[in-house]
Each structure stands twice: as structure tokens, then as C-alpha cells.
PDB file of N, CA and C in Angstrom:
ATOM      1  N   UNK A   1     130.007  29.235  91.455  1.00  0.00           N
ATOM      2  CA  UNK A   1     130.524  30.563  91.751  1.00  0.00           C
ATOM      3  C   UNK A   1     129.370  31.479  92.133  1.00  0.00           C
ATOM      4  N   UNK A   2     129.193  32.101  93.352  1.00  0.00           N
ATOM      5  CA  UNK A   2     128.255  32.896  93.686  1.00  0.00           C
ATOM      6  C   UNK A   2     128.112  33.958  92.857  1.00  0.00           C
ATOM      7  N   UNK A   3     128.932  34.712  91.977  1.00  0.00           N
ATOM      8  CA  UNK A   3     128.696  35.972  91.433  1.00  0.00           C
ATOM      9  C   UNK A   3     127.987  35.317  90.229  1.00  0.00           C
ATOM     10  N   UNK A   4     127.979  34.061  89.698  1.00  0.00           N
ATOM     11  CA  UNK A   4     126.847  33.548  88.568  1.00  0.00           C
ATOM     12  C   UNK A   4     125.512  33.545  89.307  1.00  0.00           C
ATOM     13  N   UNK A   5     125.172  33.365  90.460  1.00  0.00           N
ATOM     14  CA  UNK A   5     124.027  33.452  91.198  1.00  0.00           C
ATOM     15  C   UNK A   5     123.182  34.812  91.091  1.00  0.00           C
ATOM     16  N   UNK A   6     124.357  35.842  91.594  1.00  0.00           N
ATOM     17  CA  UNK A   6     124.014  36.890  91.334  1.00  0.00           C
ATOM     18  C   UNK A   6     123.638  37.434  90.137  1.00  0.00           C
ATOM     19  N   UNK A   7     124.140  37.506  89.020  1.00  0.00           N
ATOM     20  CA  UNK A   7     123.933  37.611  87.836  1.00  0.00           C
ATOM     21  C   UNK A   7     122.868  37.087  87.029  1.00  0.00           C
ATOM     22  N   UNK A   8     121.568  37.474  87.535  1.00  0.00           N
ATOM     23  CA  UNK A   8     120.133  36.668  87.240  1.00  0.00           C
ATOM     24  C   UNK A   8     120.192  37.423  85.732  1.00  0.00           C
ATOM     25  N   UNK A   9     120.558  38.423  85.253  1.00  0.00           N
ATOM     26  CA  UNK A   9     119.932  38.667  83.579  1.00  0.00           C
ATOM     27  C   UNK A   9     121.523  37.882  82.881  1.00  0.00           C
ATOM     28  N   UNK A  10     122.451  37.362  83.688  1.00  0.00           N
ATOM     29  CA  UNK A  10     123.682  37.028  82.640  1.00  0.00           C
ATOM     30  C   UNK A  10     124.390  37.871  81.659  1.00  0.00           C
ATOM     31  N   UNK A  11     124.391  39.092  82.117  1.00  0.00           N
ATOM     32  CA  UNK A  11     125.276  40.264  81.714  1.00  0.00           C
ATOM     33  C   UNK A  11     126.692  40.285  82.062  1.00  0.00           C
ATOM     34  N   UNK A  12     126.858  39.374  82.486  1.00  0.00           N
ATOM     35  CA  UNK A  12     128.471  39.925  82.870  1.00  0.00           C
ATOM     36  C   UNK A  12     128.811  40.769  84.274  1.00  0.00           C
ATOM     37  N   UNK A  13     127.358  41.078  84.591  1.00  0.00           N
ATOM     38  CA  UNK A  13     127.286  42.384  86.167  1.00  0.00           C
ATOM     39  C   UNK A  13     126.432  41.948  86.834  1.00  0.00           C
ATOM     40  N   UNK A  14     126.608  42.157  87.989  1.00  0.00           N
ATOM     41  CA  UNK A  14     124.966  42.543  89.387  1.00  0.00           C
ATOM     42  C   UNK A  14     125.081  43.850  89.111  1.00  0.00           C
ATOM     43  N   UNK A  15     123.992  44.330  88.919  1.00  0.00           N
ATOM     44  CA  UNK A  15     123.174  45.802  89.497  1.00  0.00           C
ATOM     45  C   UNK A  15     122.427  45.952  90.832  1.00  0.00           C
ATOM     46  N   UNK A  16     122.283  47.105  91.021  1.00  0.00           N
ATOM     47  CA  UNK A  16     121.309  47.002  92.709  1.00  0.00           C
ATOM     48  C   UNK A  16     120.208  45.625  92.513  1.00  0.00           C
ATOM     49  N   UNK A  17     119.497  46.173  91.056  1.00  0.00           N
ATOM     50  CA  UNK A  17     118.102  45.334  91.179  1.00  0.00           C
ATOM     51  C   UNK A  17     118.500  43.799  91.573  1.00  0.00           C
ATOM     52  N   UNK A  18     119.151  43.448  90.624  1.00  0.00           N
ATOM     53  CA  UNK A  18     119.700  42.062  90.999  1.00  0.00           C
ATOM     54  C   UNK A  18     120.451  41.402  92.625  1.00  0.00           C
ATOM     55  N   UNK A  19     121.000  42.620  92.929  1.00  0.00           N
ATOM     56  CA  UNK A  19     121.387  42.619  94.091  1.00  0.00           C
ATOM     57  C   UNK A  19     120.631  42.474  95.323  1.00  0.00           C
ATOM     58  N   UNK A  20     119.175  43.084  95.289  1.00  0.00           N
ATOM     59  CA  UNK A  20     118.262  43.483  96.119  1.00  0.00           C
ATOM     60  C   UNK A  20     118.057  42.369  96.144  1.00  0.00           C
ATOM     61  N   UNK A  21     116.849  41.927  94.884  1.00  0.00           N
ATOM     62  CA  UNK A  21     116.517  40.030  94.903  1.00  0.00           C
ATOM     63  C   UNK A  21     116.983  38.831  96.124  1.00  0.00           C
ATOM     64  N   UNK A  22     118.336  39.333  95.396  1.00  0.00           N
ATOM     65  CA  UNK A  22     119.443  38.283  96.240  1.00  0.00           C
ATOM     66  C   UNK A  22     119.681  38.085  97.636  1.00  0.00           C
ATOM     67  N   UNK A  23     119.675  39.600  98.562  1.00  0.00           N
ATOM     68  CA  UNK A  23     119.810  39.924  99.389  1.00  0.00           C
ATOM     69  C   UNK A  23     118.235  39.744 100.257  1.00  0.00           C
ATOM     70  N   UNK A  24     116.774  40.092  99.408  1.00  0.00           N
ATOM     71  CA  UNK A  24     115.830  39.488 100.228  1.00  0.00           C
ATOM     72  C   UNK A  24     115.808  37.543 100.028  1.00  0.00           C
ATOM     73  N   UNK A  25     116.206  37.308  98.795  1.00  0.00           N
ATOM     74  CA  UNK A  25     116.290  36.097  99.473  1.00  0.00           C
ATOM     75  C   UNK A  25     117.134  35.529 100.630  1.00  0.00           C
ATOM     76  N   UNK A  26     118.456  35.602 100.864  1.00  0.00           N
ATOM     77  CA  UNK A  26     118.828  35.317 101.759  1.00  0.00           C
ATOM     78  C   UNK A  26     118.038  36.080 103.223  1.00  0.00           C
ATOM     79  N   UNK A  27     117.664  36.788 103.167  1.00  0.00           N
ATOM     80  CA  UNK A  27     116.645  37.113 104.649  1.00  0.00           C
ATOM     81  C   UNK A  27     115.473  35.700 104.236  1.00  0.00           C
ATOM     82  N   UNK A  28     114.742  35.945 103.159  1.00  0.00           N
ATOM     83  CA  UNK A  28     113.537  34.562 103.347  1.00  0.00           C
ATOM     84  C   UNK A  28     114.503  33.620 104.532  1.00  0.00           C
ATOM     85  N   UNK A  29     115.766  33.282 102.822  1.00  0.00           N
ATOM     86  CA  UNK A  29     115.880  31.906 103.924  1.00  0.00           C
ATOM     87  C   UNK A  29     116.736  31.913 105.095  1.00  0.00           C
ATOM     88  N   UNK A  30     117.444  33.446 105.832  1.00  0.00           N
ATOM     89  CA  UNK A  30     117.336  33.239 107.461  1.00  0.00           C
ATOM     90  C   UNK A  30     116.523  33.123 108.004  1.00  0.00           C
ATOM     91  N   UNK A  31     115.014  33.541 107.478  1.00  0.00           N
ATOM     92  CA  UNK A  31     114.209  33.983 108.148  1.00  0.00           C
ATOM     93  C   UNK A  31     114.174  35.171 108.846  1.00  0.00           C
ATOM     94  N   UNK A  32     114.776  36.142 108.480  1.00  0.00           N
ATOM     95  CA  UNK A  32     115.250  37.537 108.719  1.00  0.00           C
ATOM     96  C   UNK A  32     113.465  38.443 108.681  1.00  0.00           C
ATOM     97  N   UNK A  33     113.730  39.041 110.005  1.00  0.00           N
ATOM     98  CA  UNK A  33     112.134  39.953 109.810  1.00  0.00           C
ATOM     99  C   UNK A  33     112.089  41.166 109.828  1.00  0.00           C
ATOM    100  N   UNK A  34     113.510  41.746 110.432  1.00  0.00           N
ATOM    101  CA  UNK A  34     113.805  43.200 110.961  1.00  0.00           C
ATOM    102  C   UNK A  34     114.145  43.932 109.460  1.00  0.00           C
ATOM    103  N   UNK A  35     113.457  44.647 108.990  1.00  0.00           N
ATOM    104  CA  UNK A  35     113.780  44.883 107.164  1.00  0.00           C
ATOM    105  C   UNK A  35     113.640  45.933 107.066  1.00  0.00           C
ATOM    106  N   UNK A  36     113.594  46.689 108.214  1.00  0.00           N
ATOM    107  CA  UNK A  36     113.176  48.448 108.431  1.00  0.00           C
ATOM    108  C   UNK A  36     115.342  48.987 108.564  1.00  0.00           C
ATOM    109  N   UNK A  37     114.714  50.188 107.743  1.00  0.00           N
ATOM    110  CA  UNK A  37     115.669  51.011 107.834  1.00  0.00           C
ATOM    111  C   UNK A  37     117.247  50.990 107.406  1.00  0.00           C
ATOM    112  N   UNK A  38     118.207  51.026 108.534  1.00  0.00           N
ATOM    113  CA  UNK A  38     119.299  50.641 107.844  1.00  0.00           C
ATOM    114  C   UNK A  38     119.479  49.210 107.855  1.00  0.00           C
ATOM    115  N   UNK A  39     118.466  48.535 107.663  1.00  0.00           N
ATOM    116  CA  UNK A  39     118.454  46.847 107.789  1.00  0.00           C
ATOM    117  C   UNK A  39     117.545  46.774 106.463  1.00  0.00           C
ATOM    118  N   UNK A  40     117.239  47.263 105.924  1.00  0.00           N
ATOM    119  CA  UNK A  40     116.119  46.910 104.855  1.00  0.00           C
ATOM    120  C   UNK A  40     117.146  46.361 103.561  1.00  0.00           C
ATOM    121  N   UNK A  41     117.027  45.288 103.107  1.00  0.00           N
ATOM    122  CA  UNK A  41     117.573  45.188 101.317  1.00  0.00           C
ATOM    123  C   UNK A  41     117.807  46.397 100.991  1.00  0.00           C
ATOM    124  N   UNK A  42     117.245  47.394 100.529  1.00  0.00           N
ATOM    125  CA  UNK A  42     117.733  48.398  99.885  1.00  0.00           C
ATOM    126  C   UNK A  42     118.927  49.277 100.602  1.00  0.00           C
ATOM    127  N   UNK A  43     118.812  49.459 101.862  1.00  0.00           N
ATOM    128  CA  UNK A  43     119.818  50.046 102.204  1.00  0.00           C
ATOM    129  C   UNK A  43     121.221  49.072 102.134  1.00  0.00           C
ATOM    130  N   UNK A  44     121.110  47.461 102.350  1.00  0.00           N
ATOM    131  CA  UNK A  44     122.216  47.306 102.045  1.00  0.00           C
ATOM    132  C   UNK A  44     122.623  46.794 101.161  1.00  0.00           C
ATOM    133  N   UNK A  45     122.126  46.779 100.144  1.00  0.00           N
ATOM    134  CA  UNK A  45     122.196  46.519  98.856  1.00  0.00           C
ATOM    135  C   UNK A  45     123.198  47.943  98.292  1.00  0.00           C
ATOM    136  N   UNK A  46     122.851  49.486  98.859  1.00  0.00           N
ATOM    137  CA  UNK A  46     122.962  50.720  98.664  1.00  0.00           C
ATOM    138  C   UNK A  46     124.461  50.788  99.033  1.00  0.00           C
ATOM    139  N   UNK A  47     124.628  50.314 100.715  1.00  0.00           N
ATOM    140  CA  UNK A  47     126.052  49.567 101.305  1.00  0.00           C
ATOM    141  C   UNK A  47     127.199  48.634 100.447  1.00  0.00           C
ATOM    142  N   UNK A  48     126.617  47.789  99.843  1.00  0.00           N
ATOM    143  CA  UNK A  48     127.503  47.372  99.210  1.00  0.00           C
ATOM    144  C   UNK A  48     127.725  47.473  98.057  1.00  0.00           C
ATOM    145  N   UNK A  49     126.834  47.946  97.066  1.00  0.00           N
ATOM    146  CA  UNK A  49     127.327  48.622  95.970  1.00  0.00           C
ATOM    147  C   UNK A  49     128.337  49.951  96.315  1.00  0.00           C
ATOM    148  N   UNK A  50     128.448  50.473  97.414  1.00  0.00           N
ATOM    149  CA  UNK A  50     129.317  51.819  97.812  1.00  0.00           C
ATOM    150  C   UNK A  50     130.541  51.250  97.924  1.00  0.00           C
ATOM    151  N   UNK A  51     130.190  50.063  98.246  1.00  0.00           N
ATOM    152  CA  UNK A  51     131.892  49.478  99.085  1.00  0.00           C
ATOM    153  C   UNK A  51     132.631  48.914  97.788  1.00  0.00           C
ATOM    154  N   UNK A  52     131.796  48.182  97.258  1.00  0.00           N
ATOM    155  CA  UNK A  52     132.145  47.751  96.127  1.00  0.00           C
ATOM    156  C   UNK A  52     132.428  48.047  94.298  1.00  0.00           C
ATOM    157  N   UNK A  53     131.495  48.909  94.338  1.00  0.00           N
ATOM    158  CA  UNK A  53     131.338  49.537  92.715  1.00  0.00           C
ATOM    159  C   UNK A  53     132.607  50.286  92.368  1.00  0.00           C
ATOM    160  N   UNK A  54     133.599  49.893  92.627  1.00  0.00           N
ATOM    161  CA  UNK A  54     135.124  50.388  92.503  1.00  0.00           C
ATOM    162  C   UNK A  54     134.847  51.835  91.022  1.00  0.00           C
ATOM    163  N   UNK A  55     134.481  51.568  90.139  1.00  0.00           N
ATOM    164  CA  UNK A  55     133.985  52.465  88.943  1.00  0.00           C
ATOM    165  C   UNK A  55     133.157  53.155  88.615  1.00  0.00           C
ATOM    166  N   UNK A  56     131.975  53.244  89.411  1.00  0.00           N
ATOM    167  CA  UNK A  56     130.936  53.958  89.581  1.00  0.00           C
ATOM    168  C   UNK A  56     129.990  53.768  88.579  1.00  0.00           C
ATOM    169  N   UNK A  57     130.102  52.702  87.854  1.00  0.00           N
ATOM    170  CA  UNK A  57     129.168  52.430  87.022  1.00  0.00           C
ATOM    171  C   UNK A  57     127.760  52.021  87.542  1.00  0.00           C
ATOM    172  N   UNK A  58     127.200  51.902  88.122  1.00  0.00           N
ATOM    173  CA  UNK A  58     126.498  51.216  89.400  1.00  0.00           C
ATOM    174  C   UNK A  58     125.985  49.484  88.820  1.00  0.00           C
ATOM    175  N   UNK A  59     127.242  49.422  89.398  1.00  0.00           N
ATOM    176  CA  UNK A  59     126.882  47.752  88.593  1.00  0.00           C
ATOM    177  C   UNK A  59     128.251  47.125  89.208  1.00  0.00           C
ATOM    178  N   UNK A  60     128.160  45.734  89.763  1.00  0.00           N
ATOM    179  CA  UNK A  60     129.781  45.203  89.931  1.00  0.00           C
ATOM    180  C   UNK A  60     129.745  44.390  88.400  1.00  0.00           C
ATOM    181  N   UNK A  61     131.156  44.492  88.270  1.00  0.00           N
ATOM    182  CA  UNK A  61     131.718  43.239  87.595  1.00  0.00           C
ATOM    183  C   UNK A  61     132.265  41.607  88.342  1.00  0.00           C
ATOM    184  N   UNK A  62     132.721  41.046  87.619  1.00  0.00           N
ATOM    185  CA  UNK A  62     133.139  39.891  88.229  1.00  0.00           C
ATOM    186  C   UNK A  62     133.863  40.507  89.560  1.00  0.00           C
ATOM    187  N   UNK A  63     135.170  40.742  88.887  1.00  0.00           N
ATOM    188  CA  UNK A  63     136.487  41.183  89.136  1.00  0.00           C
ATOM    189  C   UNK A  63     136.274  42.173  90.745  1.00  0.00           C
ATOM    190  N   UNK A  64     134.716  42.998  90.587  1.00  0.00           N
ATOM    191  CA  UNK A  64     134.753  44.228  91.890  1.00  0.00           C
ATOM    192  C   UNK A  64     134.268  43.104  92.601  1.00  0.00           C
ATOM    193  N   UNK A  65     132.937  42.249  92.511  1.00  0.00           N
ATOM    194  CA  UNK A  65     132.647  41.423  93.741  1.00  0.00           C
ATOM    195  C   UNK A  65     133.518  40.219  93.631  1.00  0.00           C
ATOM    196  N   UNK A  66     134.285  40.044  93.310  1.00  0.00           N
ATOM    197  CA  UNK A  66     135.406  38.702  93.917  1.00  0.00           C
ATOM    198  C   UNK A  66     136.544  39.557  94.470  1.00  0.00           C
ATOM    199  N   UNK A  67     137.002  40.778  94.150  1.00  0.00           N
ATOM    200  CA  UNK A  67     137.615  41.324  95.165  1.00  0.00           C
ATOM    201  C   UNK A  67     136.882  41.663  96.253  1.00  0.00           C
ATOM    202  N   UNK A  68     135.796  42.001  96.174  1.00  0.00           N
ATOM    203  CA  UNK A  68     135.095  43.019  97.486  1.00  0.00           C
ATOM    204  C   UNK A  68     135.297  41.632  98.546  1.00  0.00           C
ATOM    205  N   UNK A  69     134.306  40.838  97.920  1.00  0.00           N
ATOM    206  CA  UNK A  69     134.812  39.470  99.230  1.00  0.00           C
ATOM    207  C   UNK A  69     135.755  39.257  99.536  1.00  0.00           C
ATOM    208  N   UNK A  70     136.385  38.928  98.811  1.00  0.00           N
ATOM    209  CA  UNK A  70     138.118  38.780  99.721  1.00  0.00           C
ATOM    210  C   UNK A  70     138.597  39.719 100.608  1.00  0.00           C
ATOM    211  N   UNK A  71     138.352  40.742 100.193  1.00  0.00           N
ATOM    212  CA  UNK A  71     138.782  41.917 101.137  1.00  0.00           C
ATOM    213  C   UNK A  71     138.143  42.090 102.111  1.00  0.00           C
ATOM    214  N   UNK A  72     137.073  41.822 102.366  1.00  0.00           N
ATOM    215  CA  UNK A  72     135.910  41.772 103.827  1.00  0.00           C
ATOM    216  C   UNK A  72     135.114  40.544 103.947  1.00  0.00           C
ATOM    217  N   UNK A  73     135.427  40.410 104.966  1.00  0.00           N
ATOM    218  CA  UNK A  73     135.041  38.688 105.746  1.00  0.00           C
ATOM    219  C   UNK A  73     133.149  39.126 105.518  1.00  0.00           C
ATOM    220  N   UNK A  74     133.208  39.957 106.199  1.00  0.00           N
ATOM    221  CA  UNK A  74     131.396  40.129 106.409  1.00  0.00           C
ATOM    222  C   UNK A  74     130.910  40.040 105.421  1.00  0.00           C
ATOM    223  N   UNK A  75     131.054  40.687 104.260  1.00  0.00           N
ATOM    224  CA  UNK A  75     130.641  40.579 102.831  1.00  0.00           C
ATOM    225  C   UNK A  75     130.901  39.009 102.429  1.00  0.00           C
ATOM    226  N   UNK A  76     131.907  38.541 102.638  1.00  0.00           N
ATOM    227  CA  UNK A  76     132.325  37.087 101.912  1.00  0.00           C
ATOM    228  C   UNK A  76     131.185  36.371 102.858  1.00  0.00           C
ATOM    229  N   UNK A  77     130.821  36.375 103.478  1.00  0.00           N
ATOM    230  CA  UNK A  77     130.257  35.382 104.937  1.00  0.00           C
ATOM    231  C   UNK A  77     128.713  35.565 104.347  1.00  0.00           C
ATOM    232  N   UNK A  78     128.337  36.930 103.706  1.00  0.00           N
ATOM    233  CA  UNK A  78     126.669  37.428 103.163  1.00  0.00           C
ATOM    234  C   UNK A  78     126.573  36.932 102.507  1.00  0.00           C
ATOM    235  N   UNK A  79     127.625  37.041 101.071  1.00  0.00           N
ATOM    236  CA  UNK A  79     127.340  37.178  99.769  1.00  0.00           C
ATOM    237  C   UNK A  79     127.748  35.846  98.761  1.00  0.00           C
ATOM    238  N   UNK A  80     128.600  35.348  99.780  1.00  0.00           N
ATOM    239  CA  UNK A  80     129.078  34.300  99.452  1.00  0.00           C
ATOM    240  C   UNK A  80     129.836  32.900 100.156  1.00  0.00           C
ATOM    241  N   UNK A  81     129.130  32.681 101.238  1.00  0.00           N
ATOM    242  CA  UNK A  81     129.082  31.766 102.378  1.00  0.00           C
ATOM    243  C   UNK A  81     129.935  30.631 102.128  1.00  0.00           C
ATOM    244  N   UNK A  82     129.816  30.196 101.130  1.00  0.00           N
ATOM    245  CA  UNK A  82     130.211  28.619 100.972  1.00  0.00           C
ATOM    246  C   UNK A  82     131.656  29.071  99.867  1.00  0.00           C
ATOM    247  N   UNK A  83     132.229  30.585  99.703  1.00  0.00           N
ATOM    248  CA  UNK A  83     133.366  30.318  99.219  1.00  0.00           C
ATOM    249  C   UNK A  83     134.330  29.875  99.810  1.00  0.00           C
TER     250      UNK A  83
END
């Protein structure tokens, strides 16, 4: 399950920090170089915690990122490729 991936401290949540991680790794392994601006990890890390953090806690739960994917292909296709 990708959201256990995400979940590097095993809290039960992704937070940005955890999120960020995740998100420069997948650039490593596209090989992604363009990291300026509204392309940088942080901004879309910033993006999808907005889309997603249904509660404003700034943190997903299971439940916000297994809905957020389902509900948007682009996100499911980033965040979780092989669901």
C-alpha cells in the first residue's frame, strides 16, 4: 500500500515533511531536474496537501490520501503508480 510508504515515522499520517522526501525521491528516480518554483517538492508537496488535507490538520490520514487518489488520476499516477 503506498500510503505505508509514505508514512516513514508510522504515525498513522504523511505530513508535508514526509511528503517532501517522497516526492524528491520520485524526481531522483525520474530523473527529474526542473525543481525551481512551482515545480520544486515543496511547492507540490504545498499542492497536495491543499487538495488533500480534507481537515486542516496539516497531515493526511489514510482515509484523505486513498480518497484524494481515487478522485484524481494525476495524483493516483504521482503518488501511487502501481495502484
Amino acid at each position: 500500500m503506498a500510503f505505508n510508504m509514505y508514512d516513514i515515522d508510522k504515525n498513522g499520517k504523511v505530513d508535508a515533511k514526509e511528503m517532501e522526501q517522497i516526492v524528491t525521491a520520485i524526481y531522483d528516480l525520474l530523473g527529474e531536474e526542473n525543481r525551481k518554483g512551482e515545480n520544486s517538492p515543496s511547492k507540490r508537496v504545498e499542492k497536495i496537501m491543499n487538495k488533500l488535507d480534507l481537515n486542516g490538520d496539516h497531515s493526511l490520514t489514510k482515509d484523505e490520501f486513498i480518497n484524494g487518489c481515487l478522485q484524481d488520476d494525476f495524483l493516483k499516477n504521482l503518488l501511487a503508480p502501481n495502484a
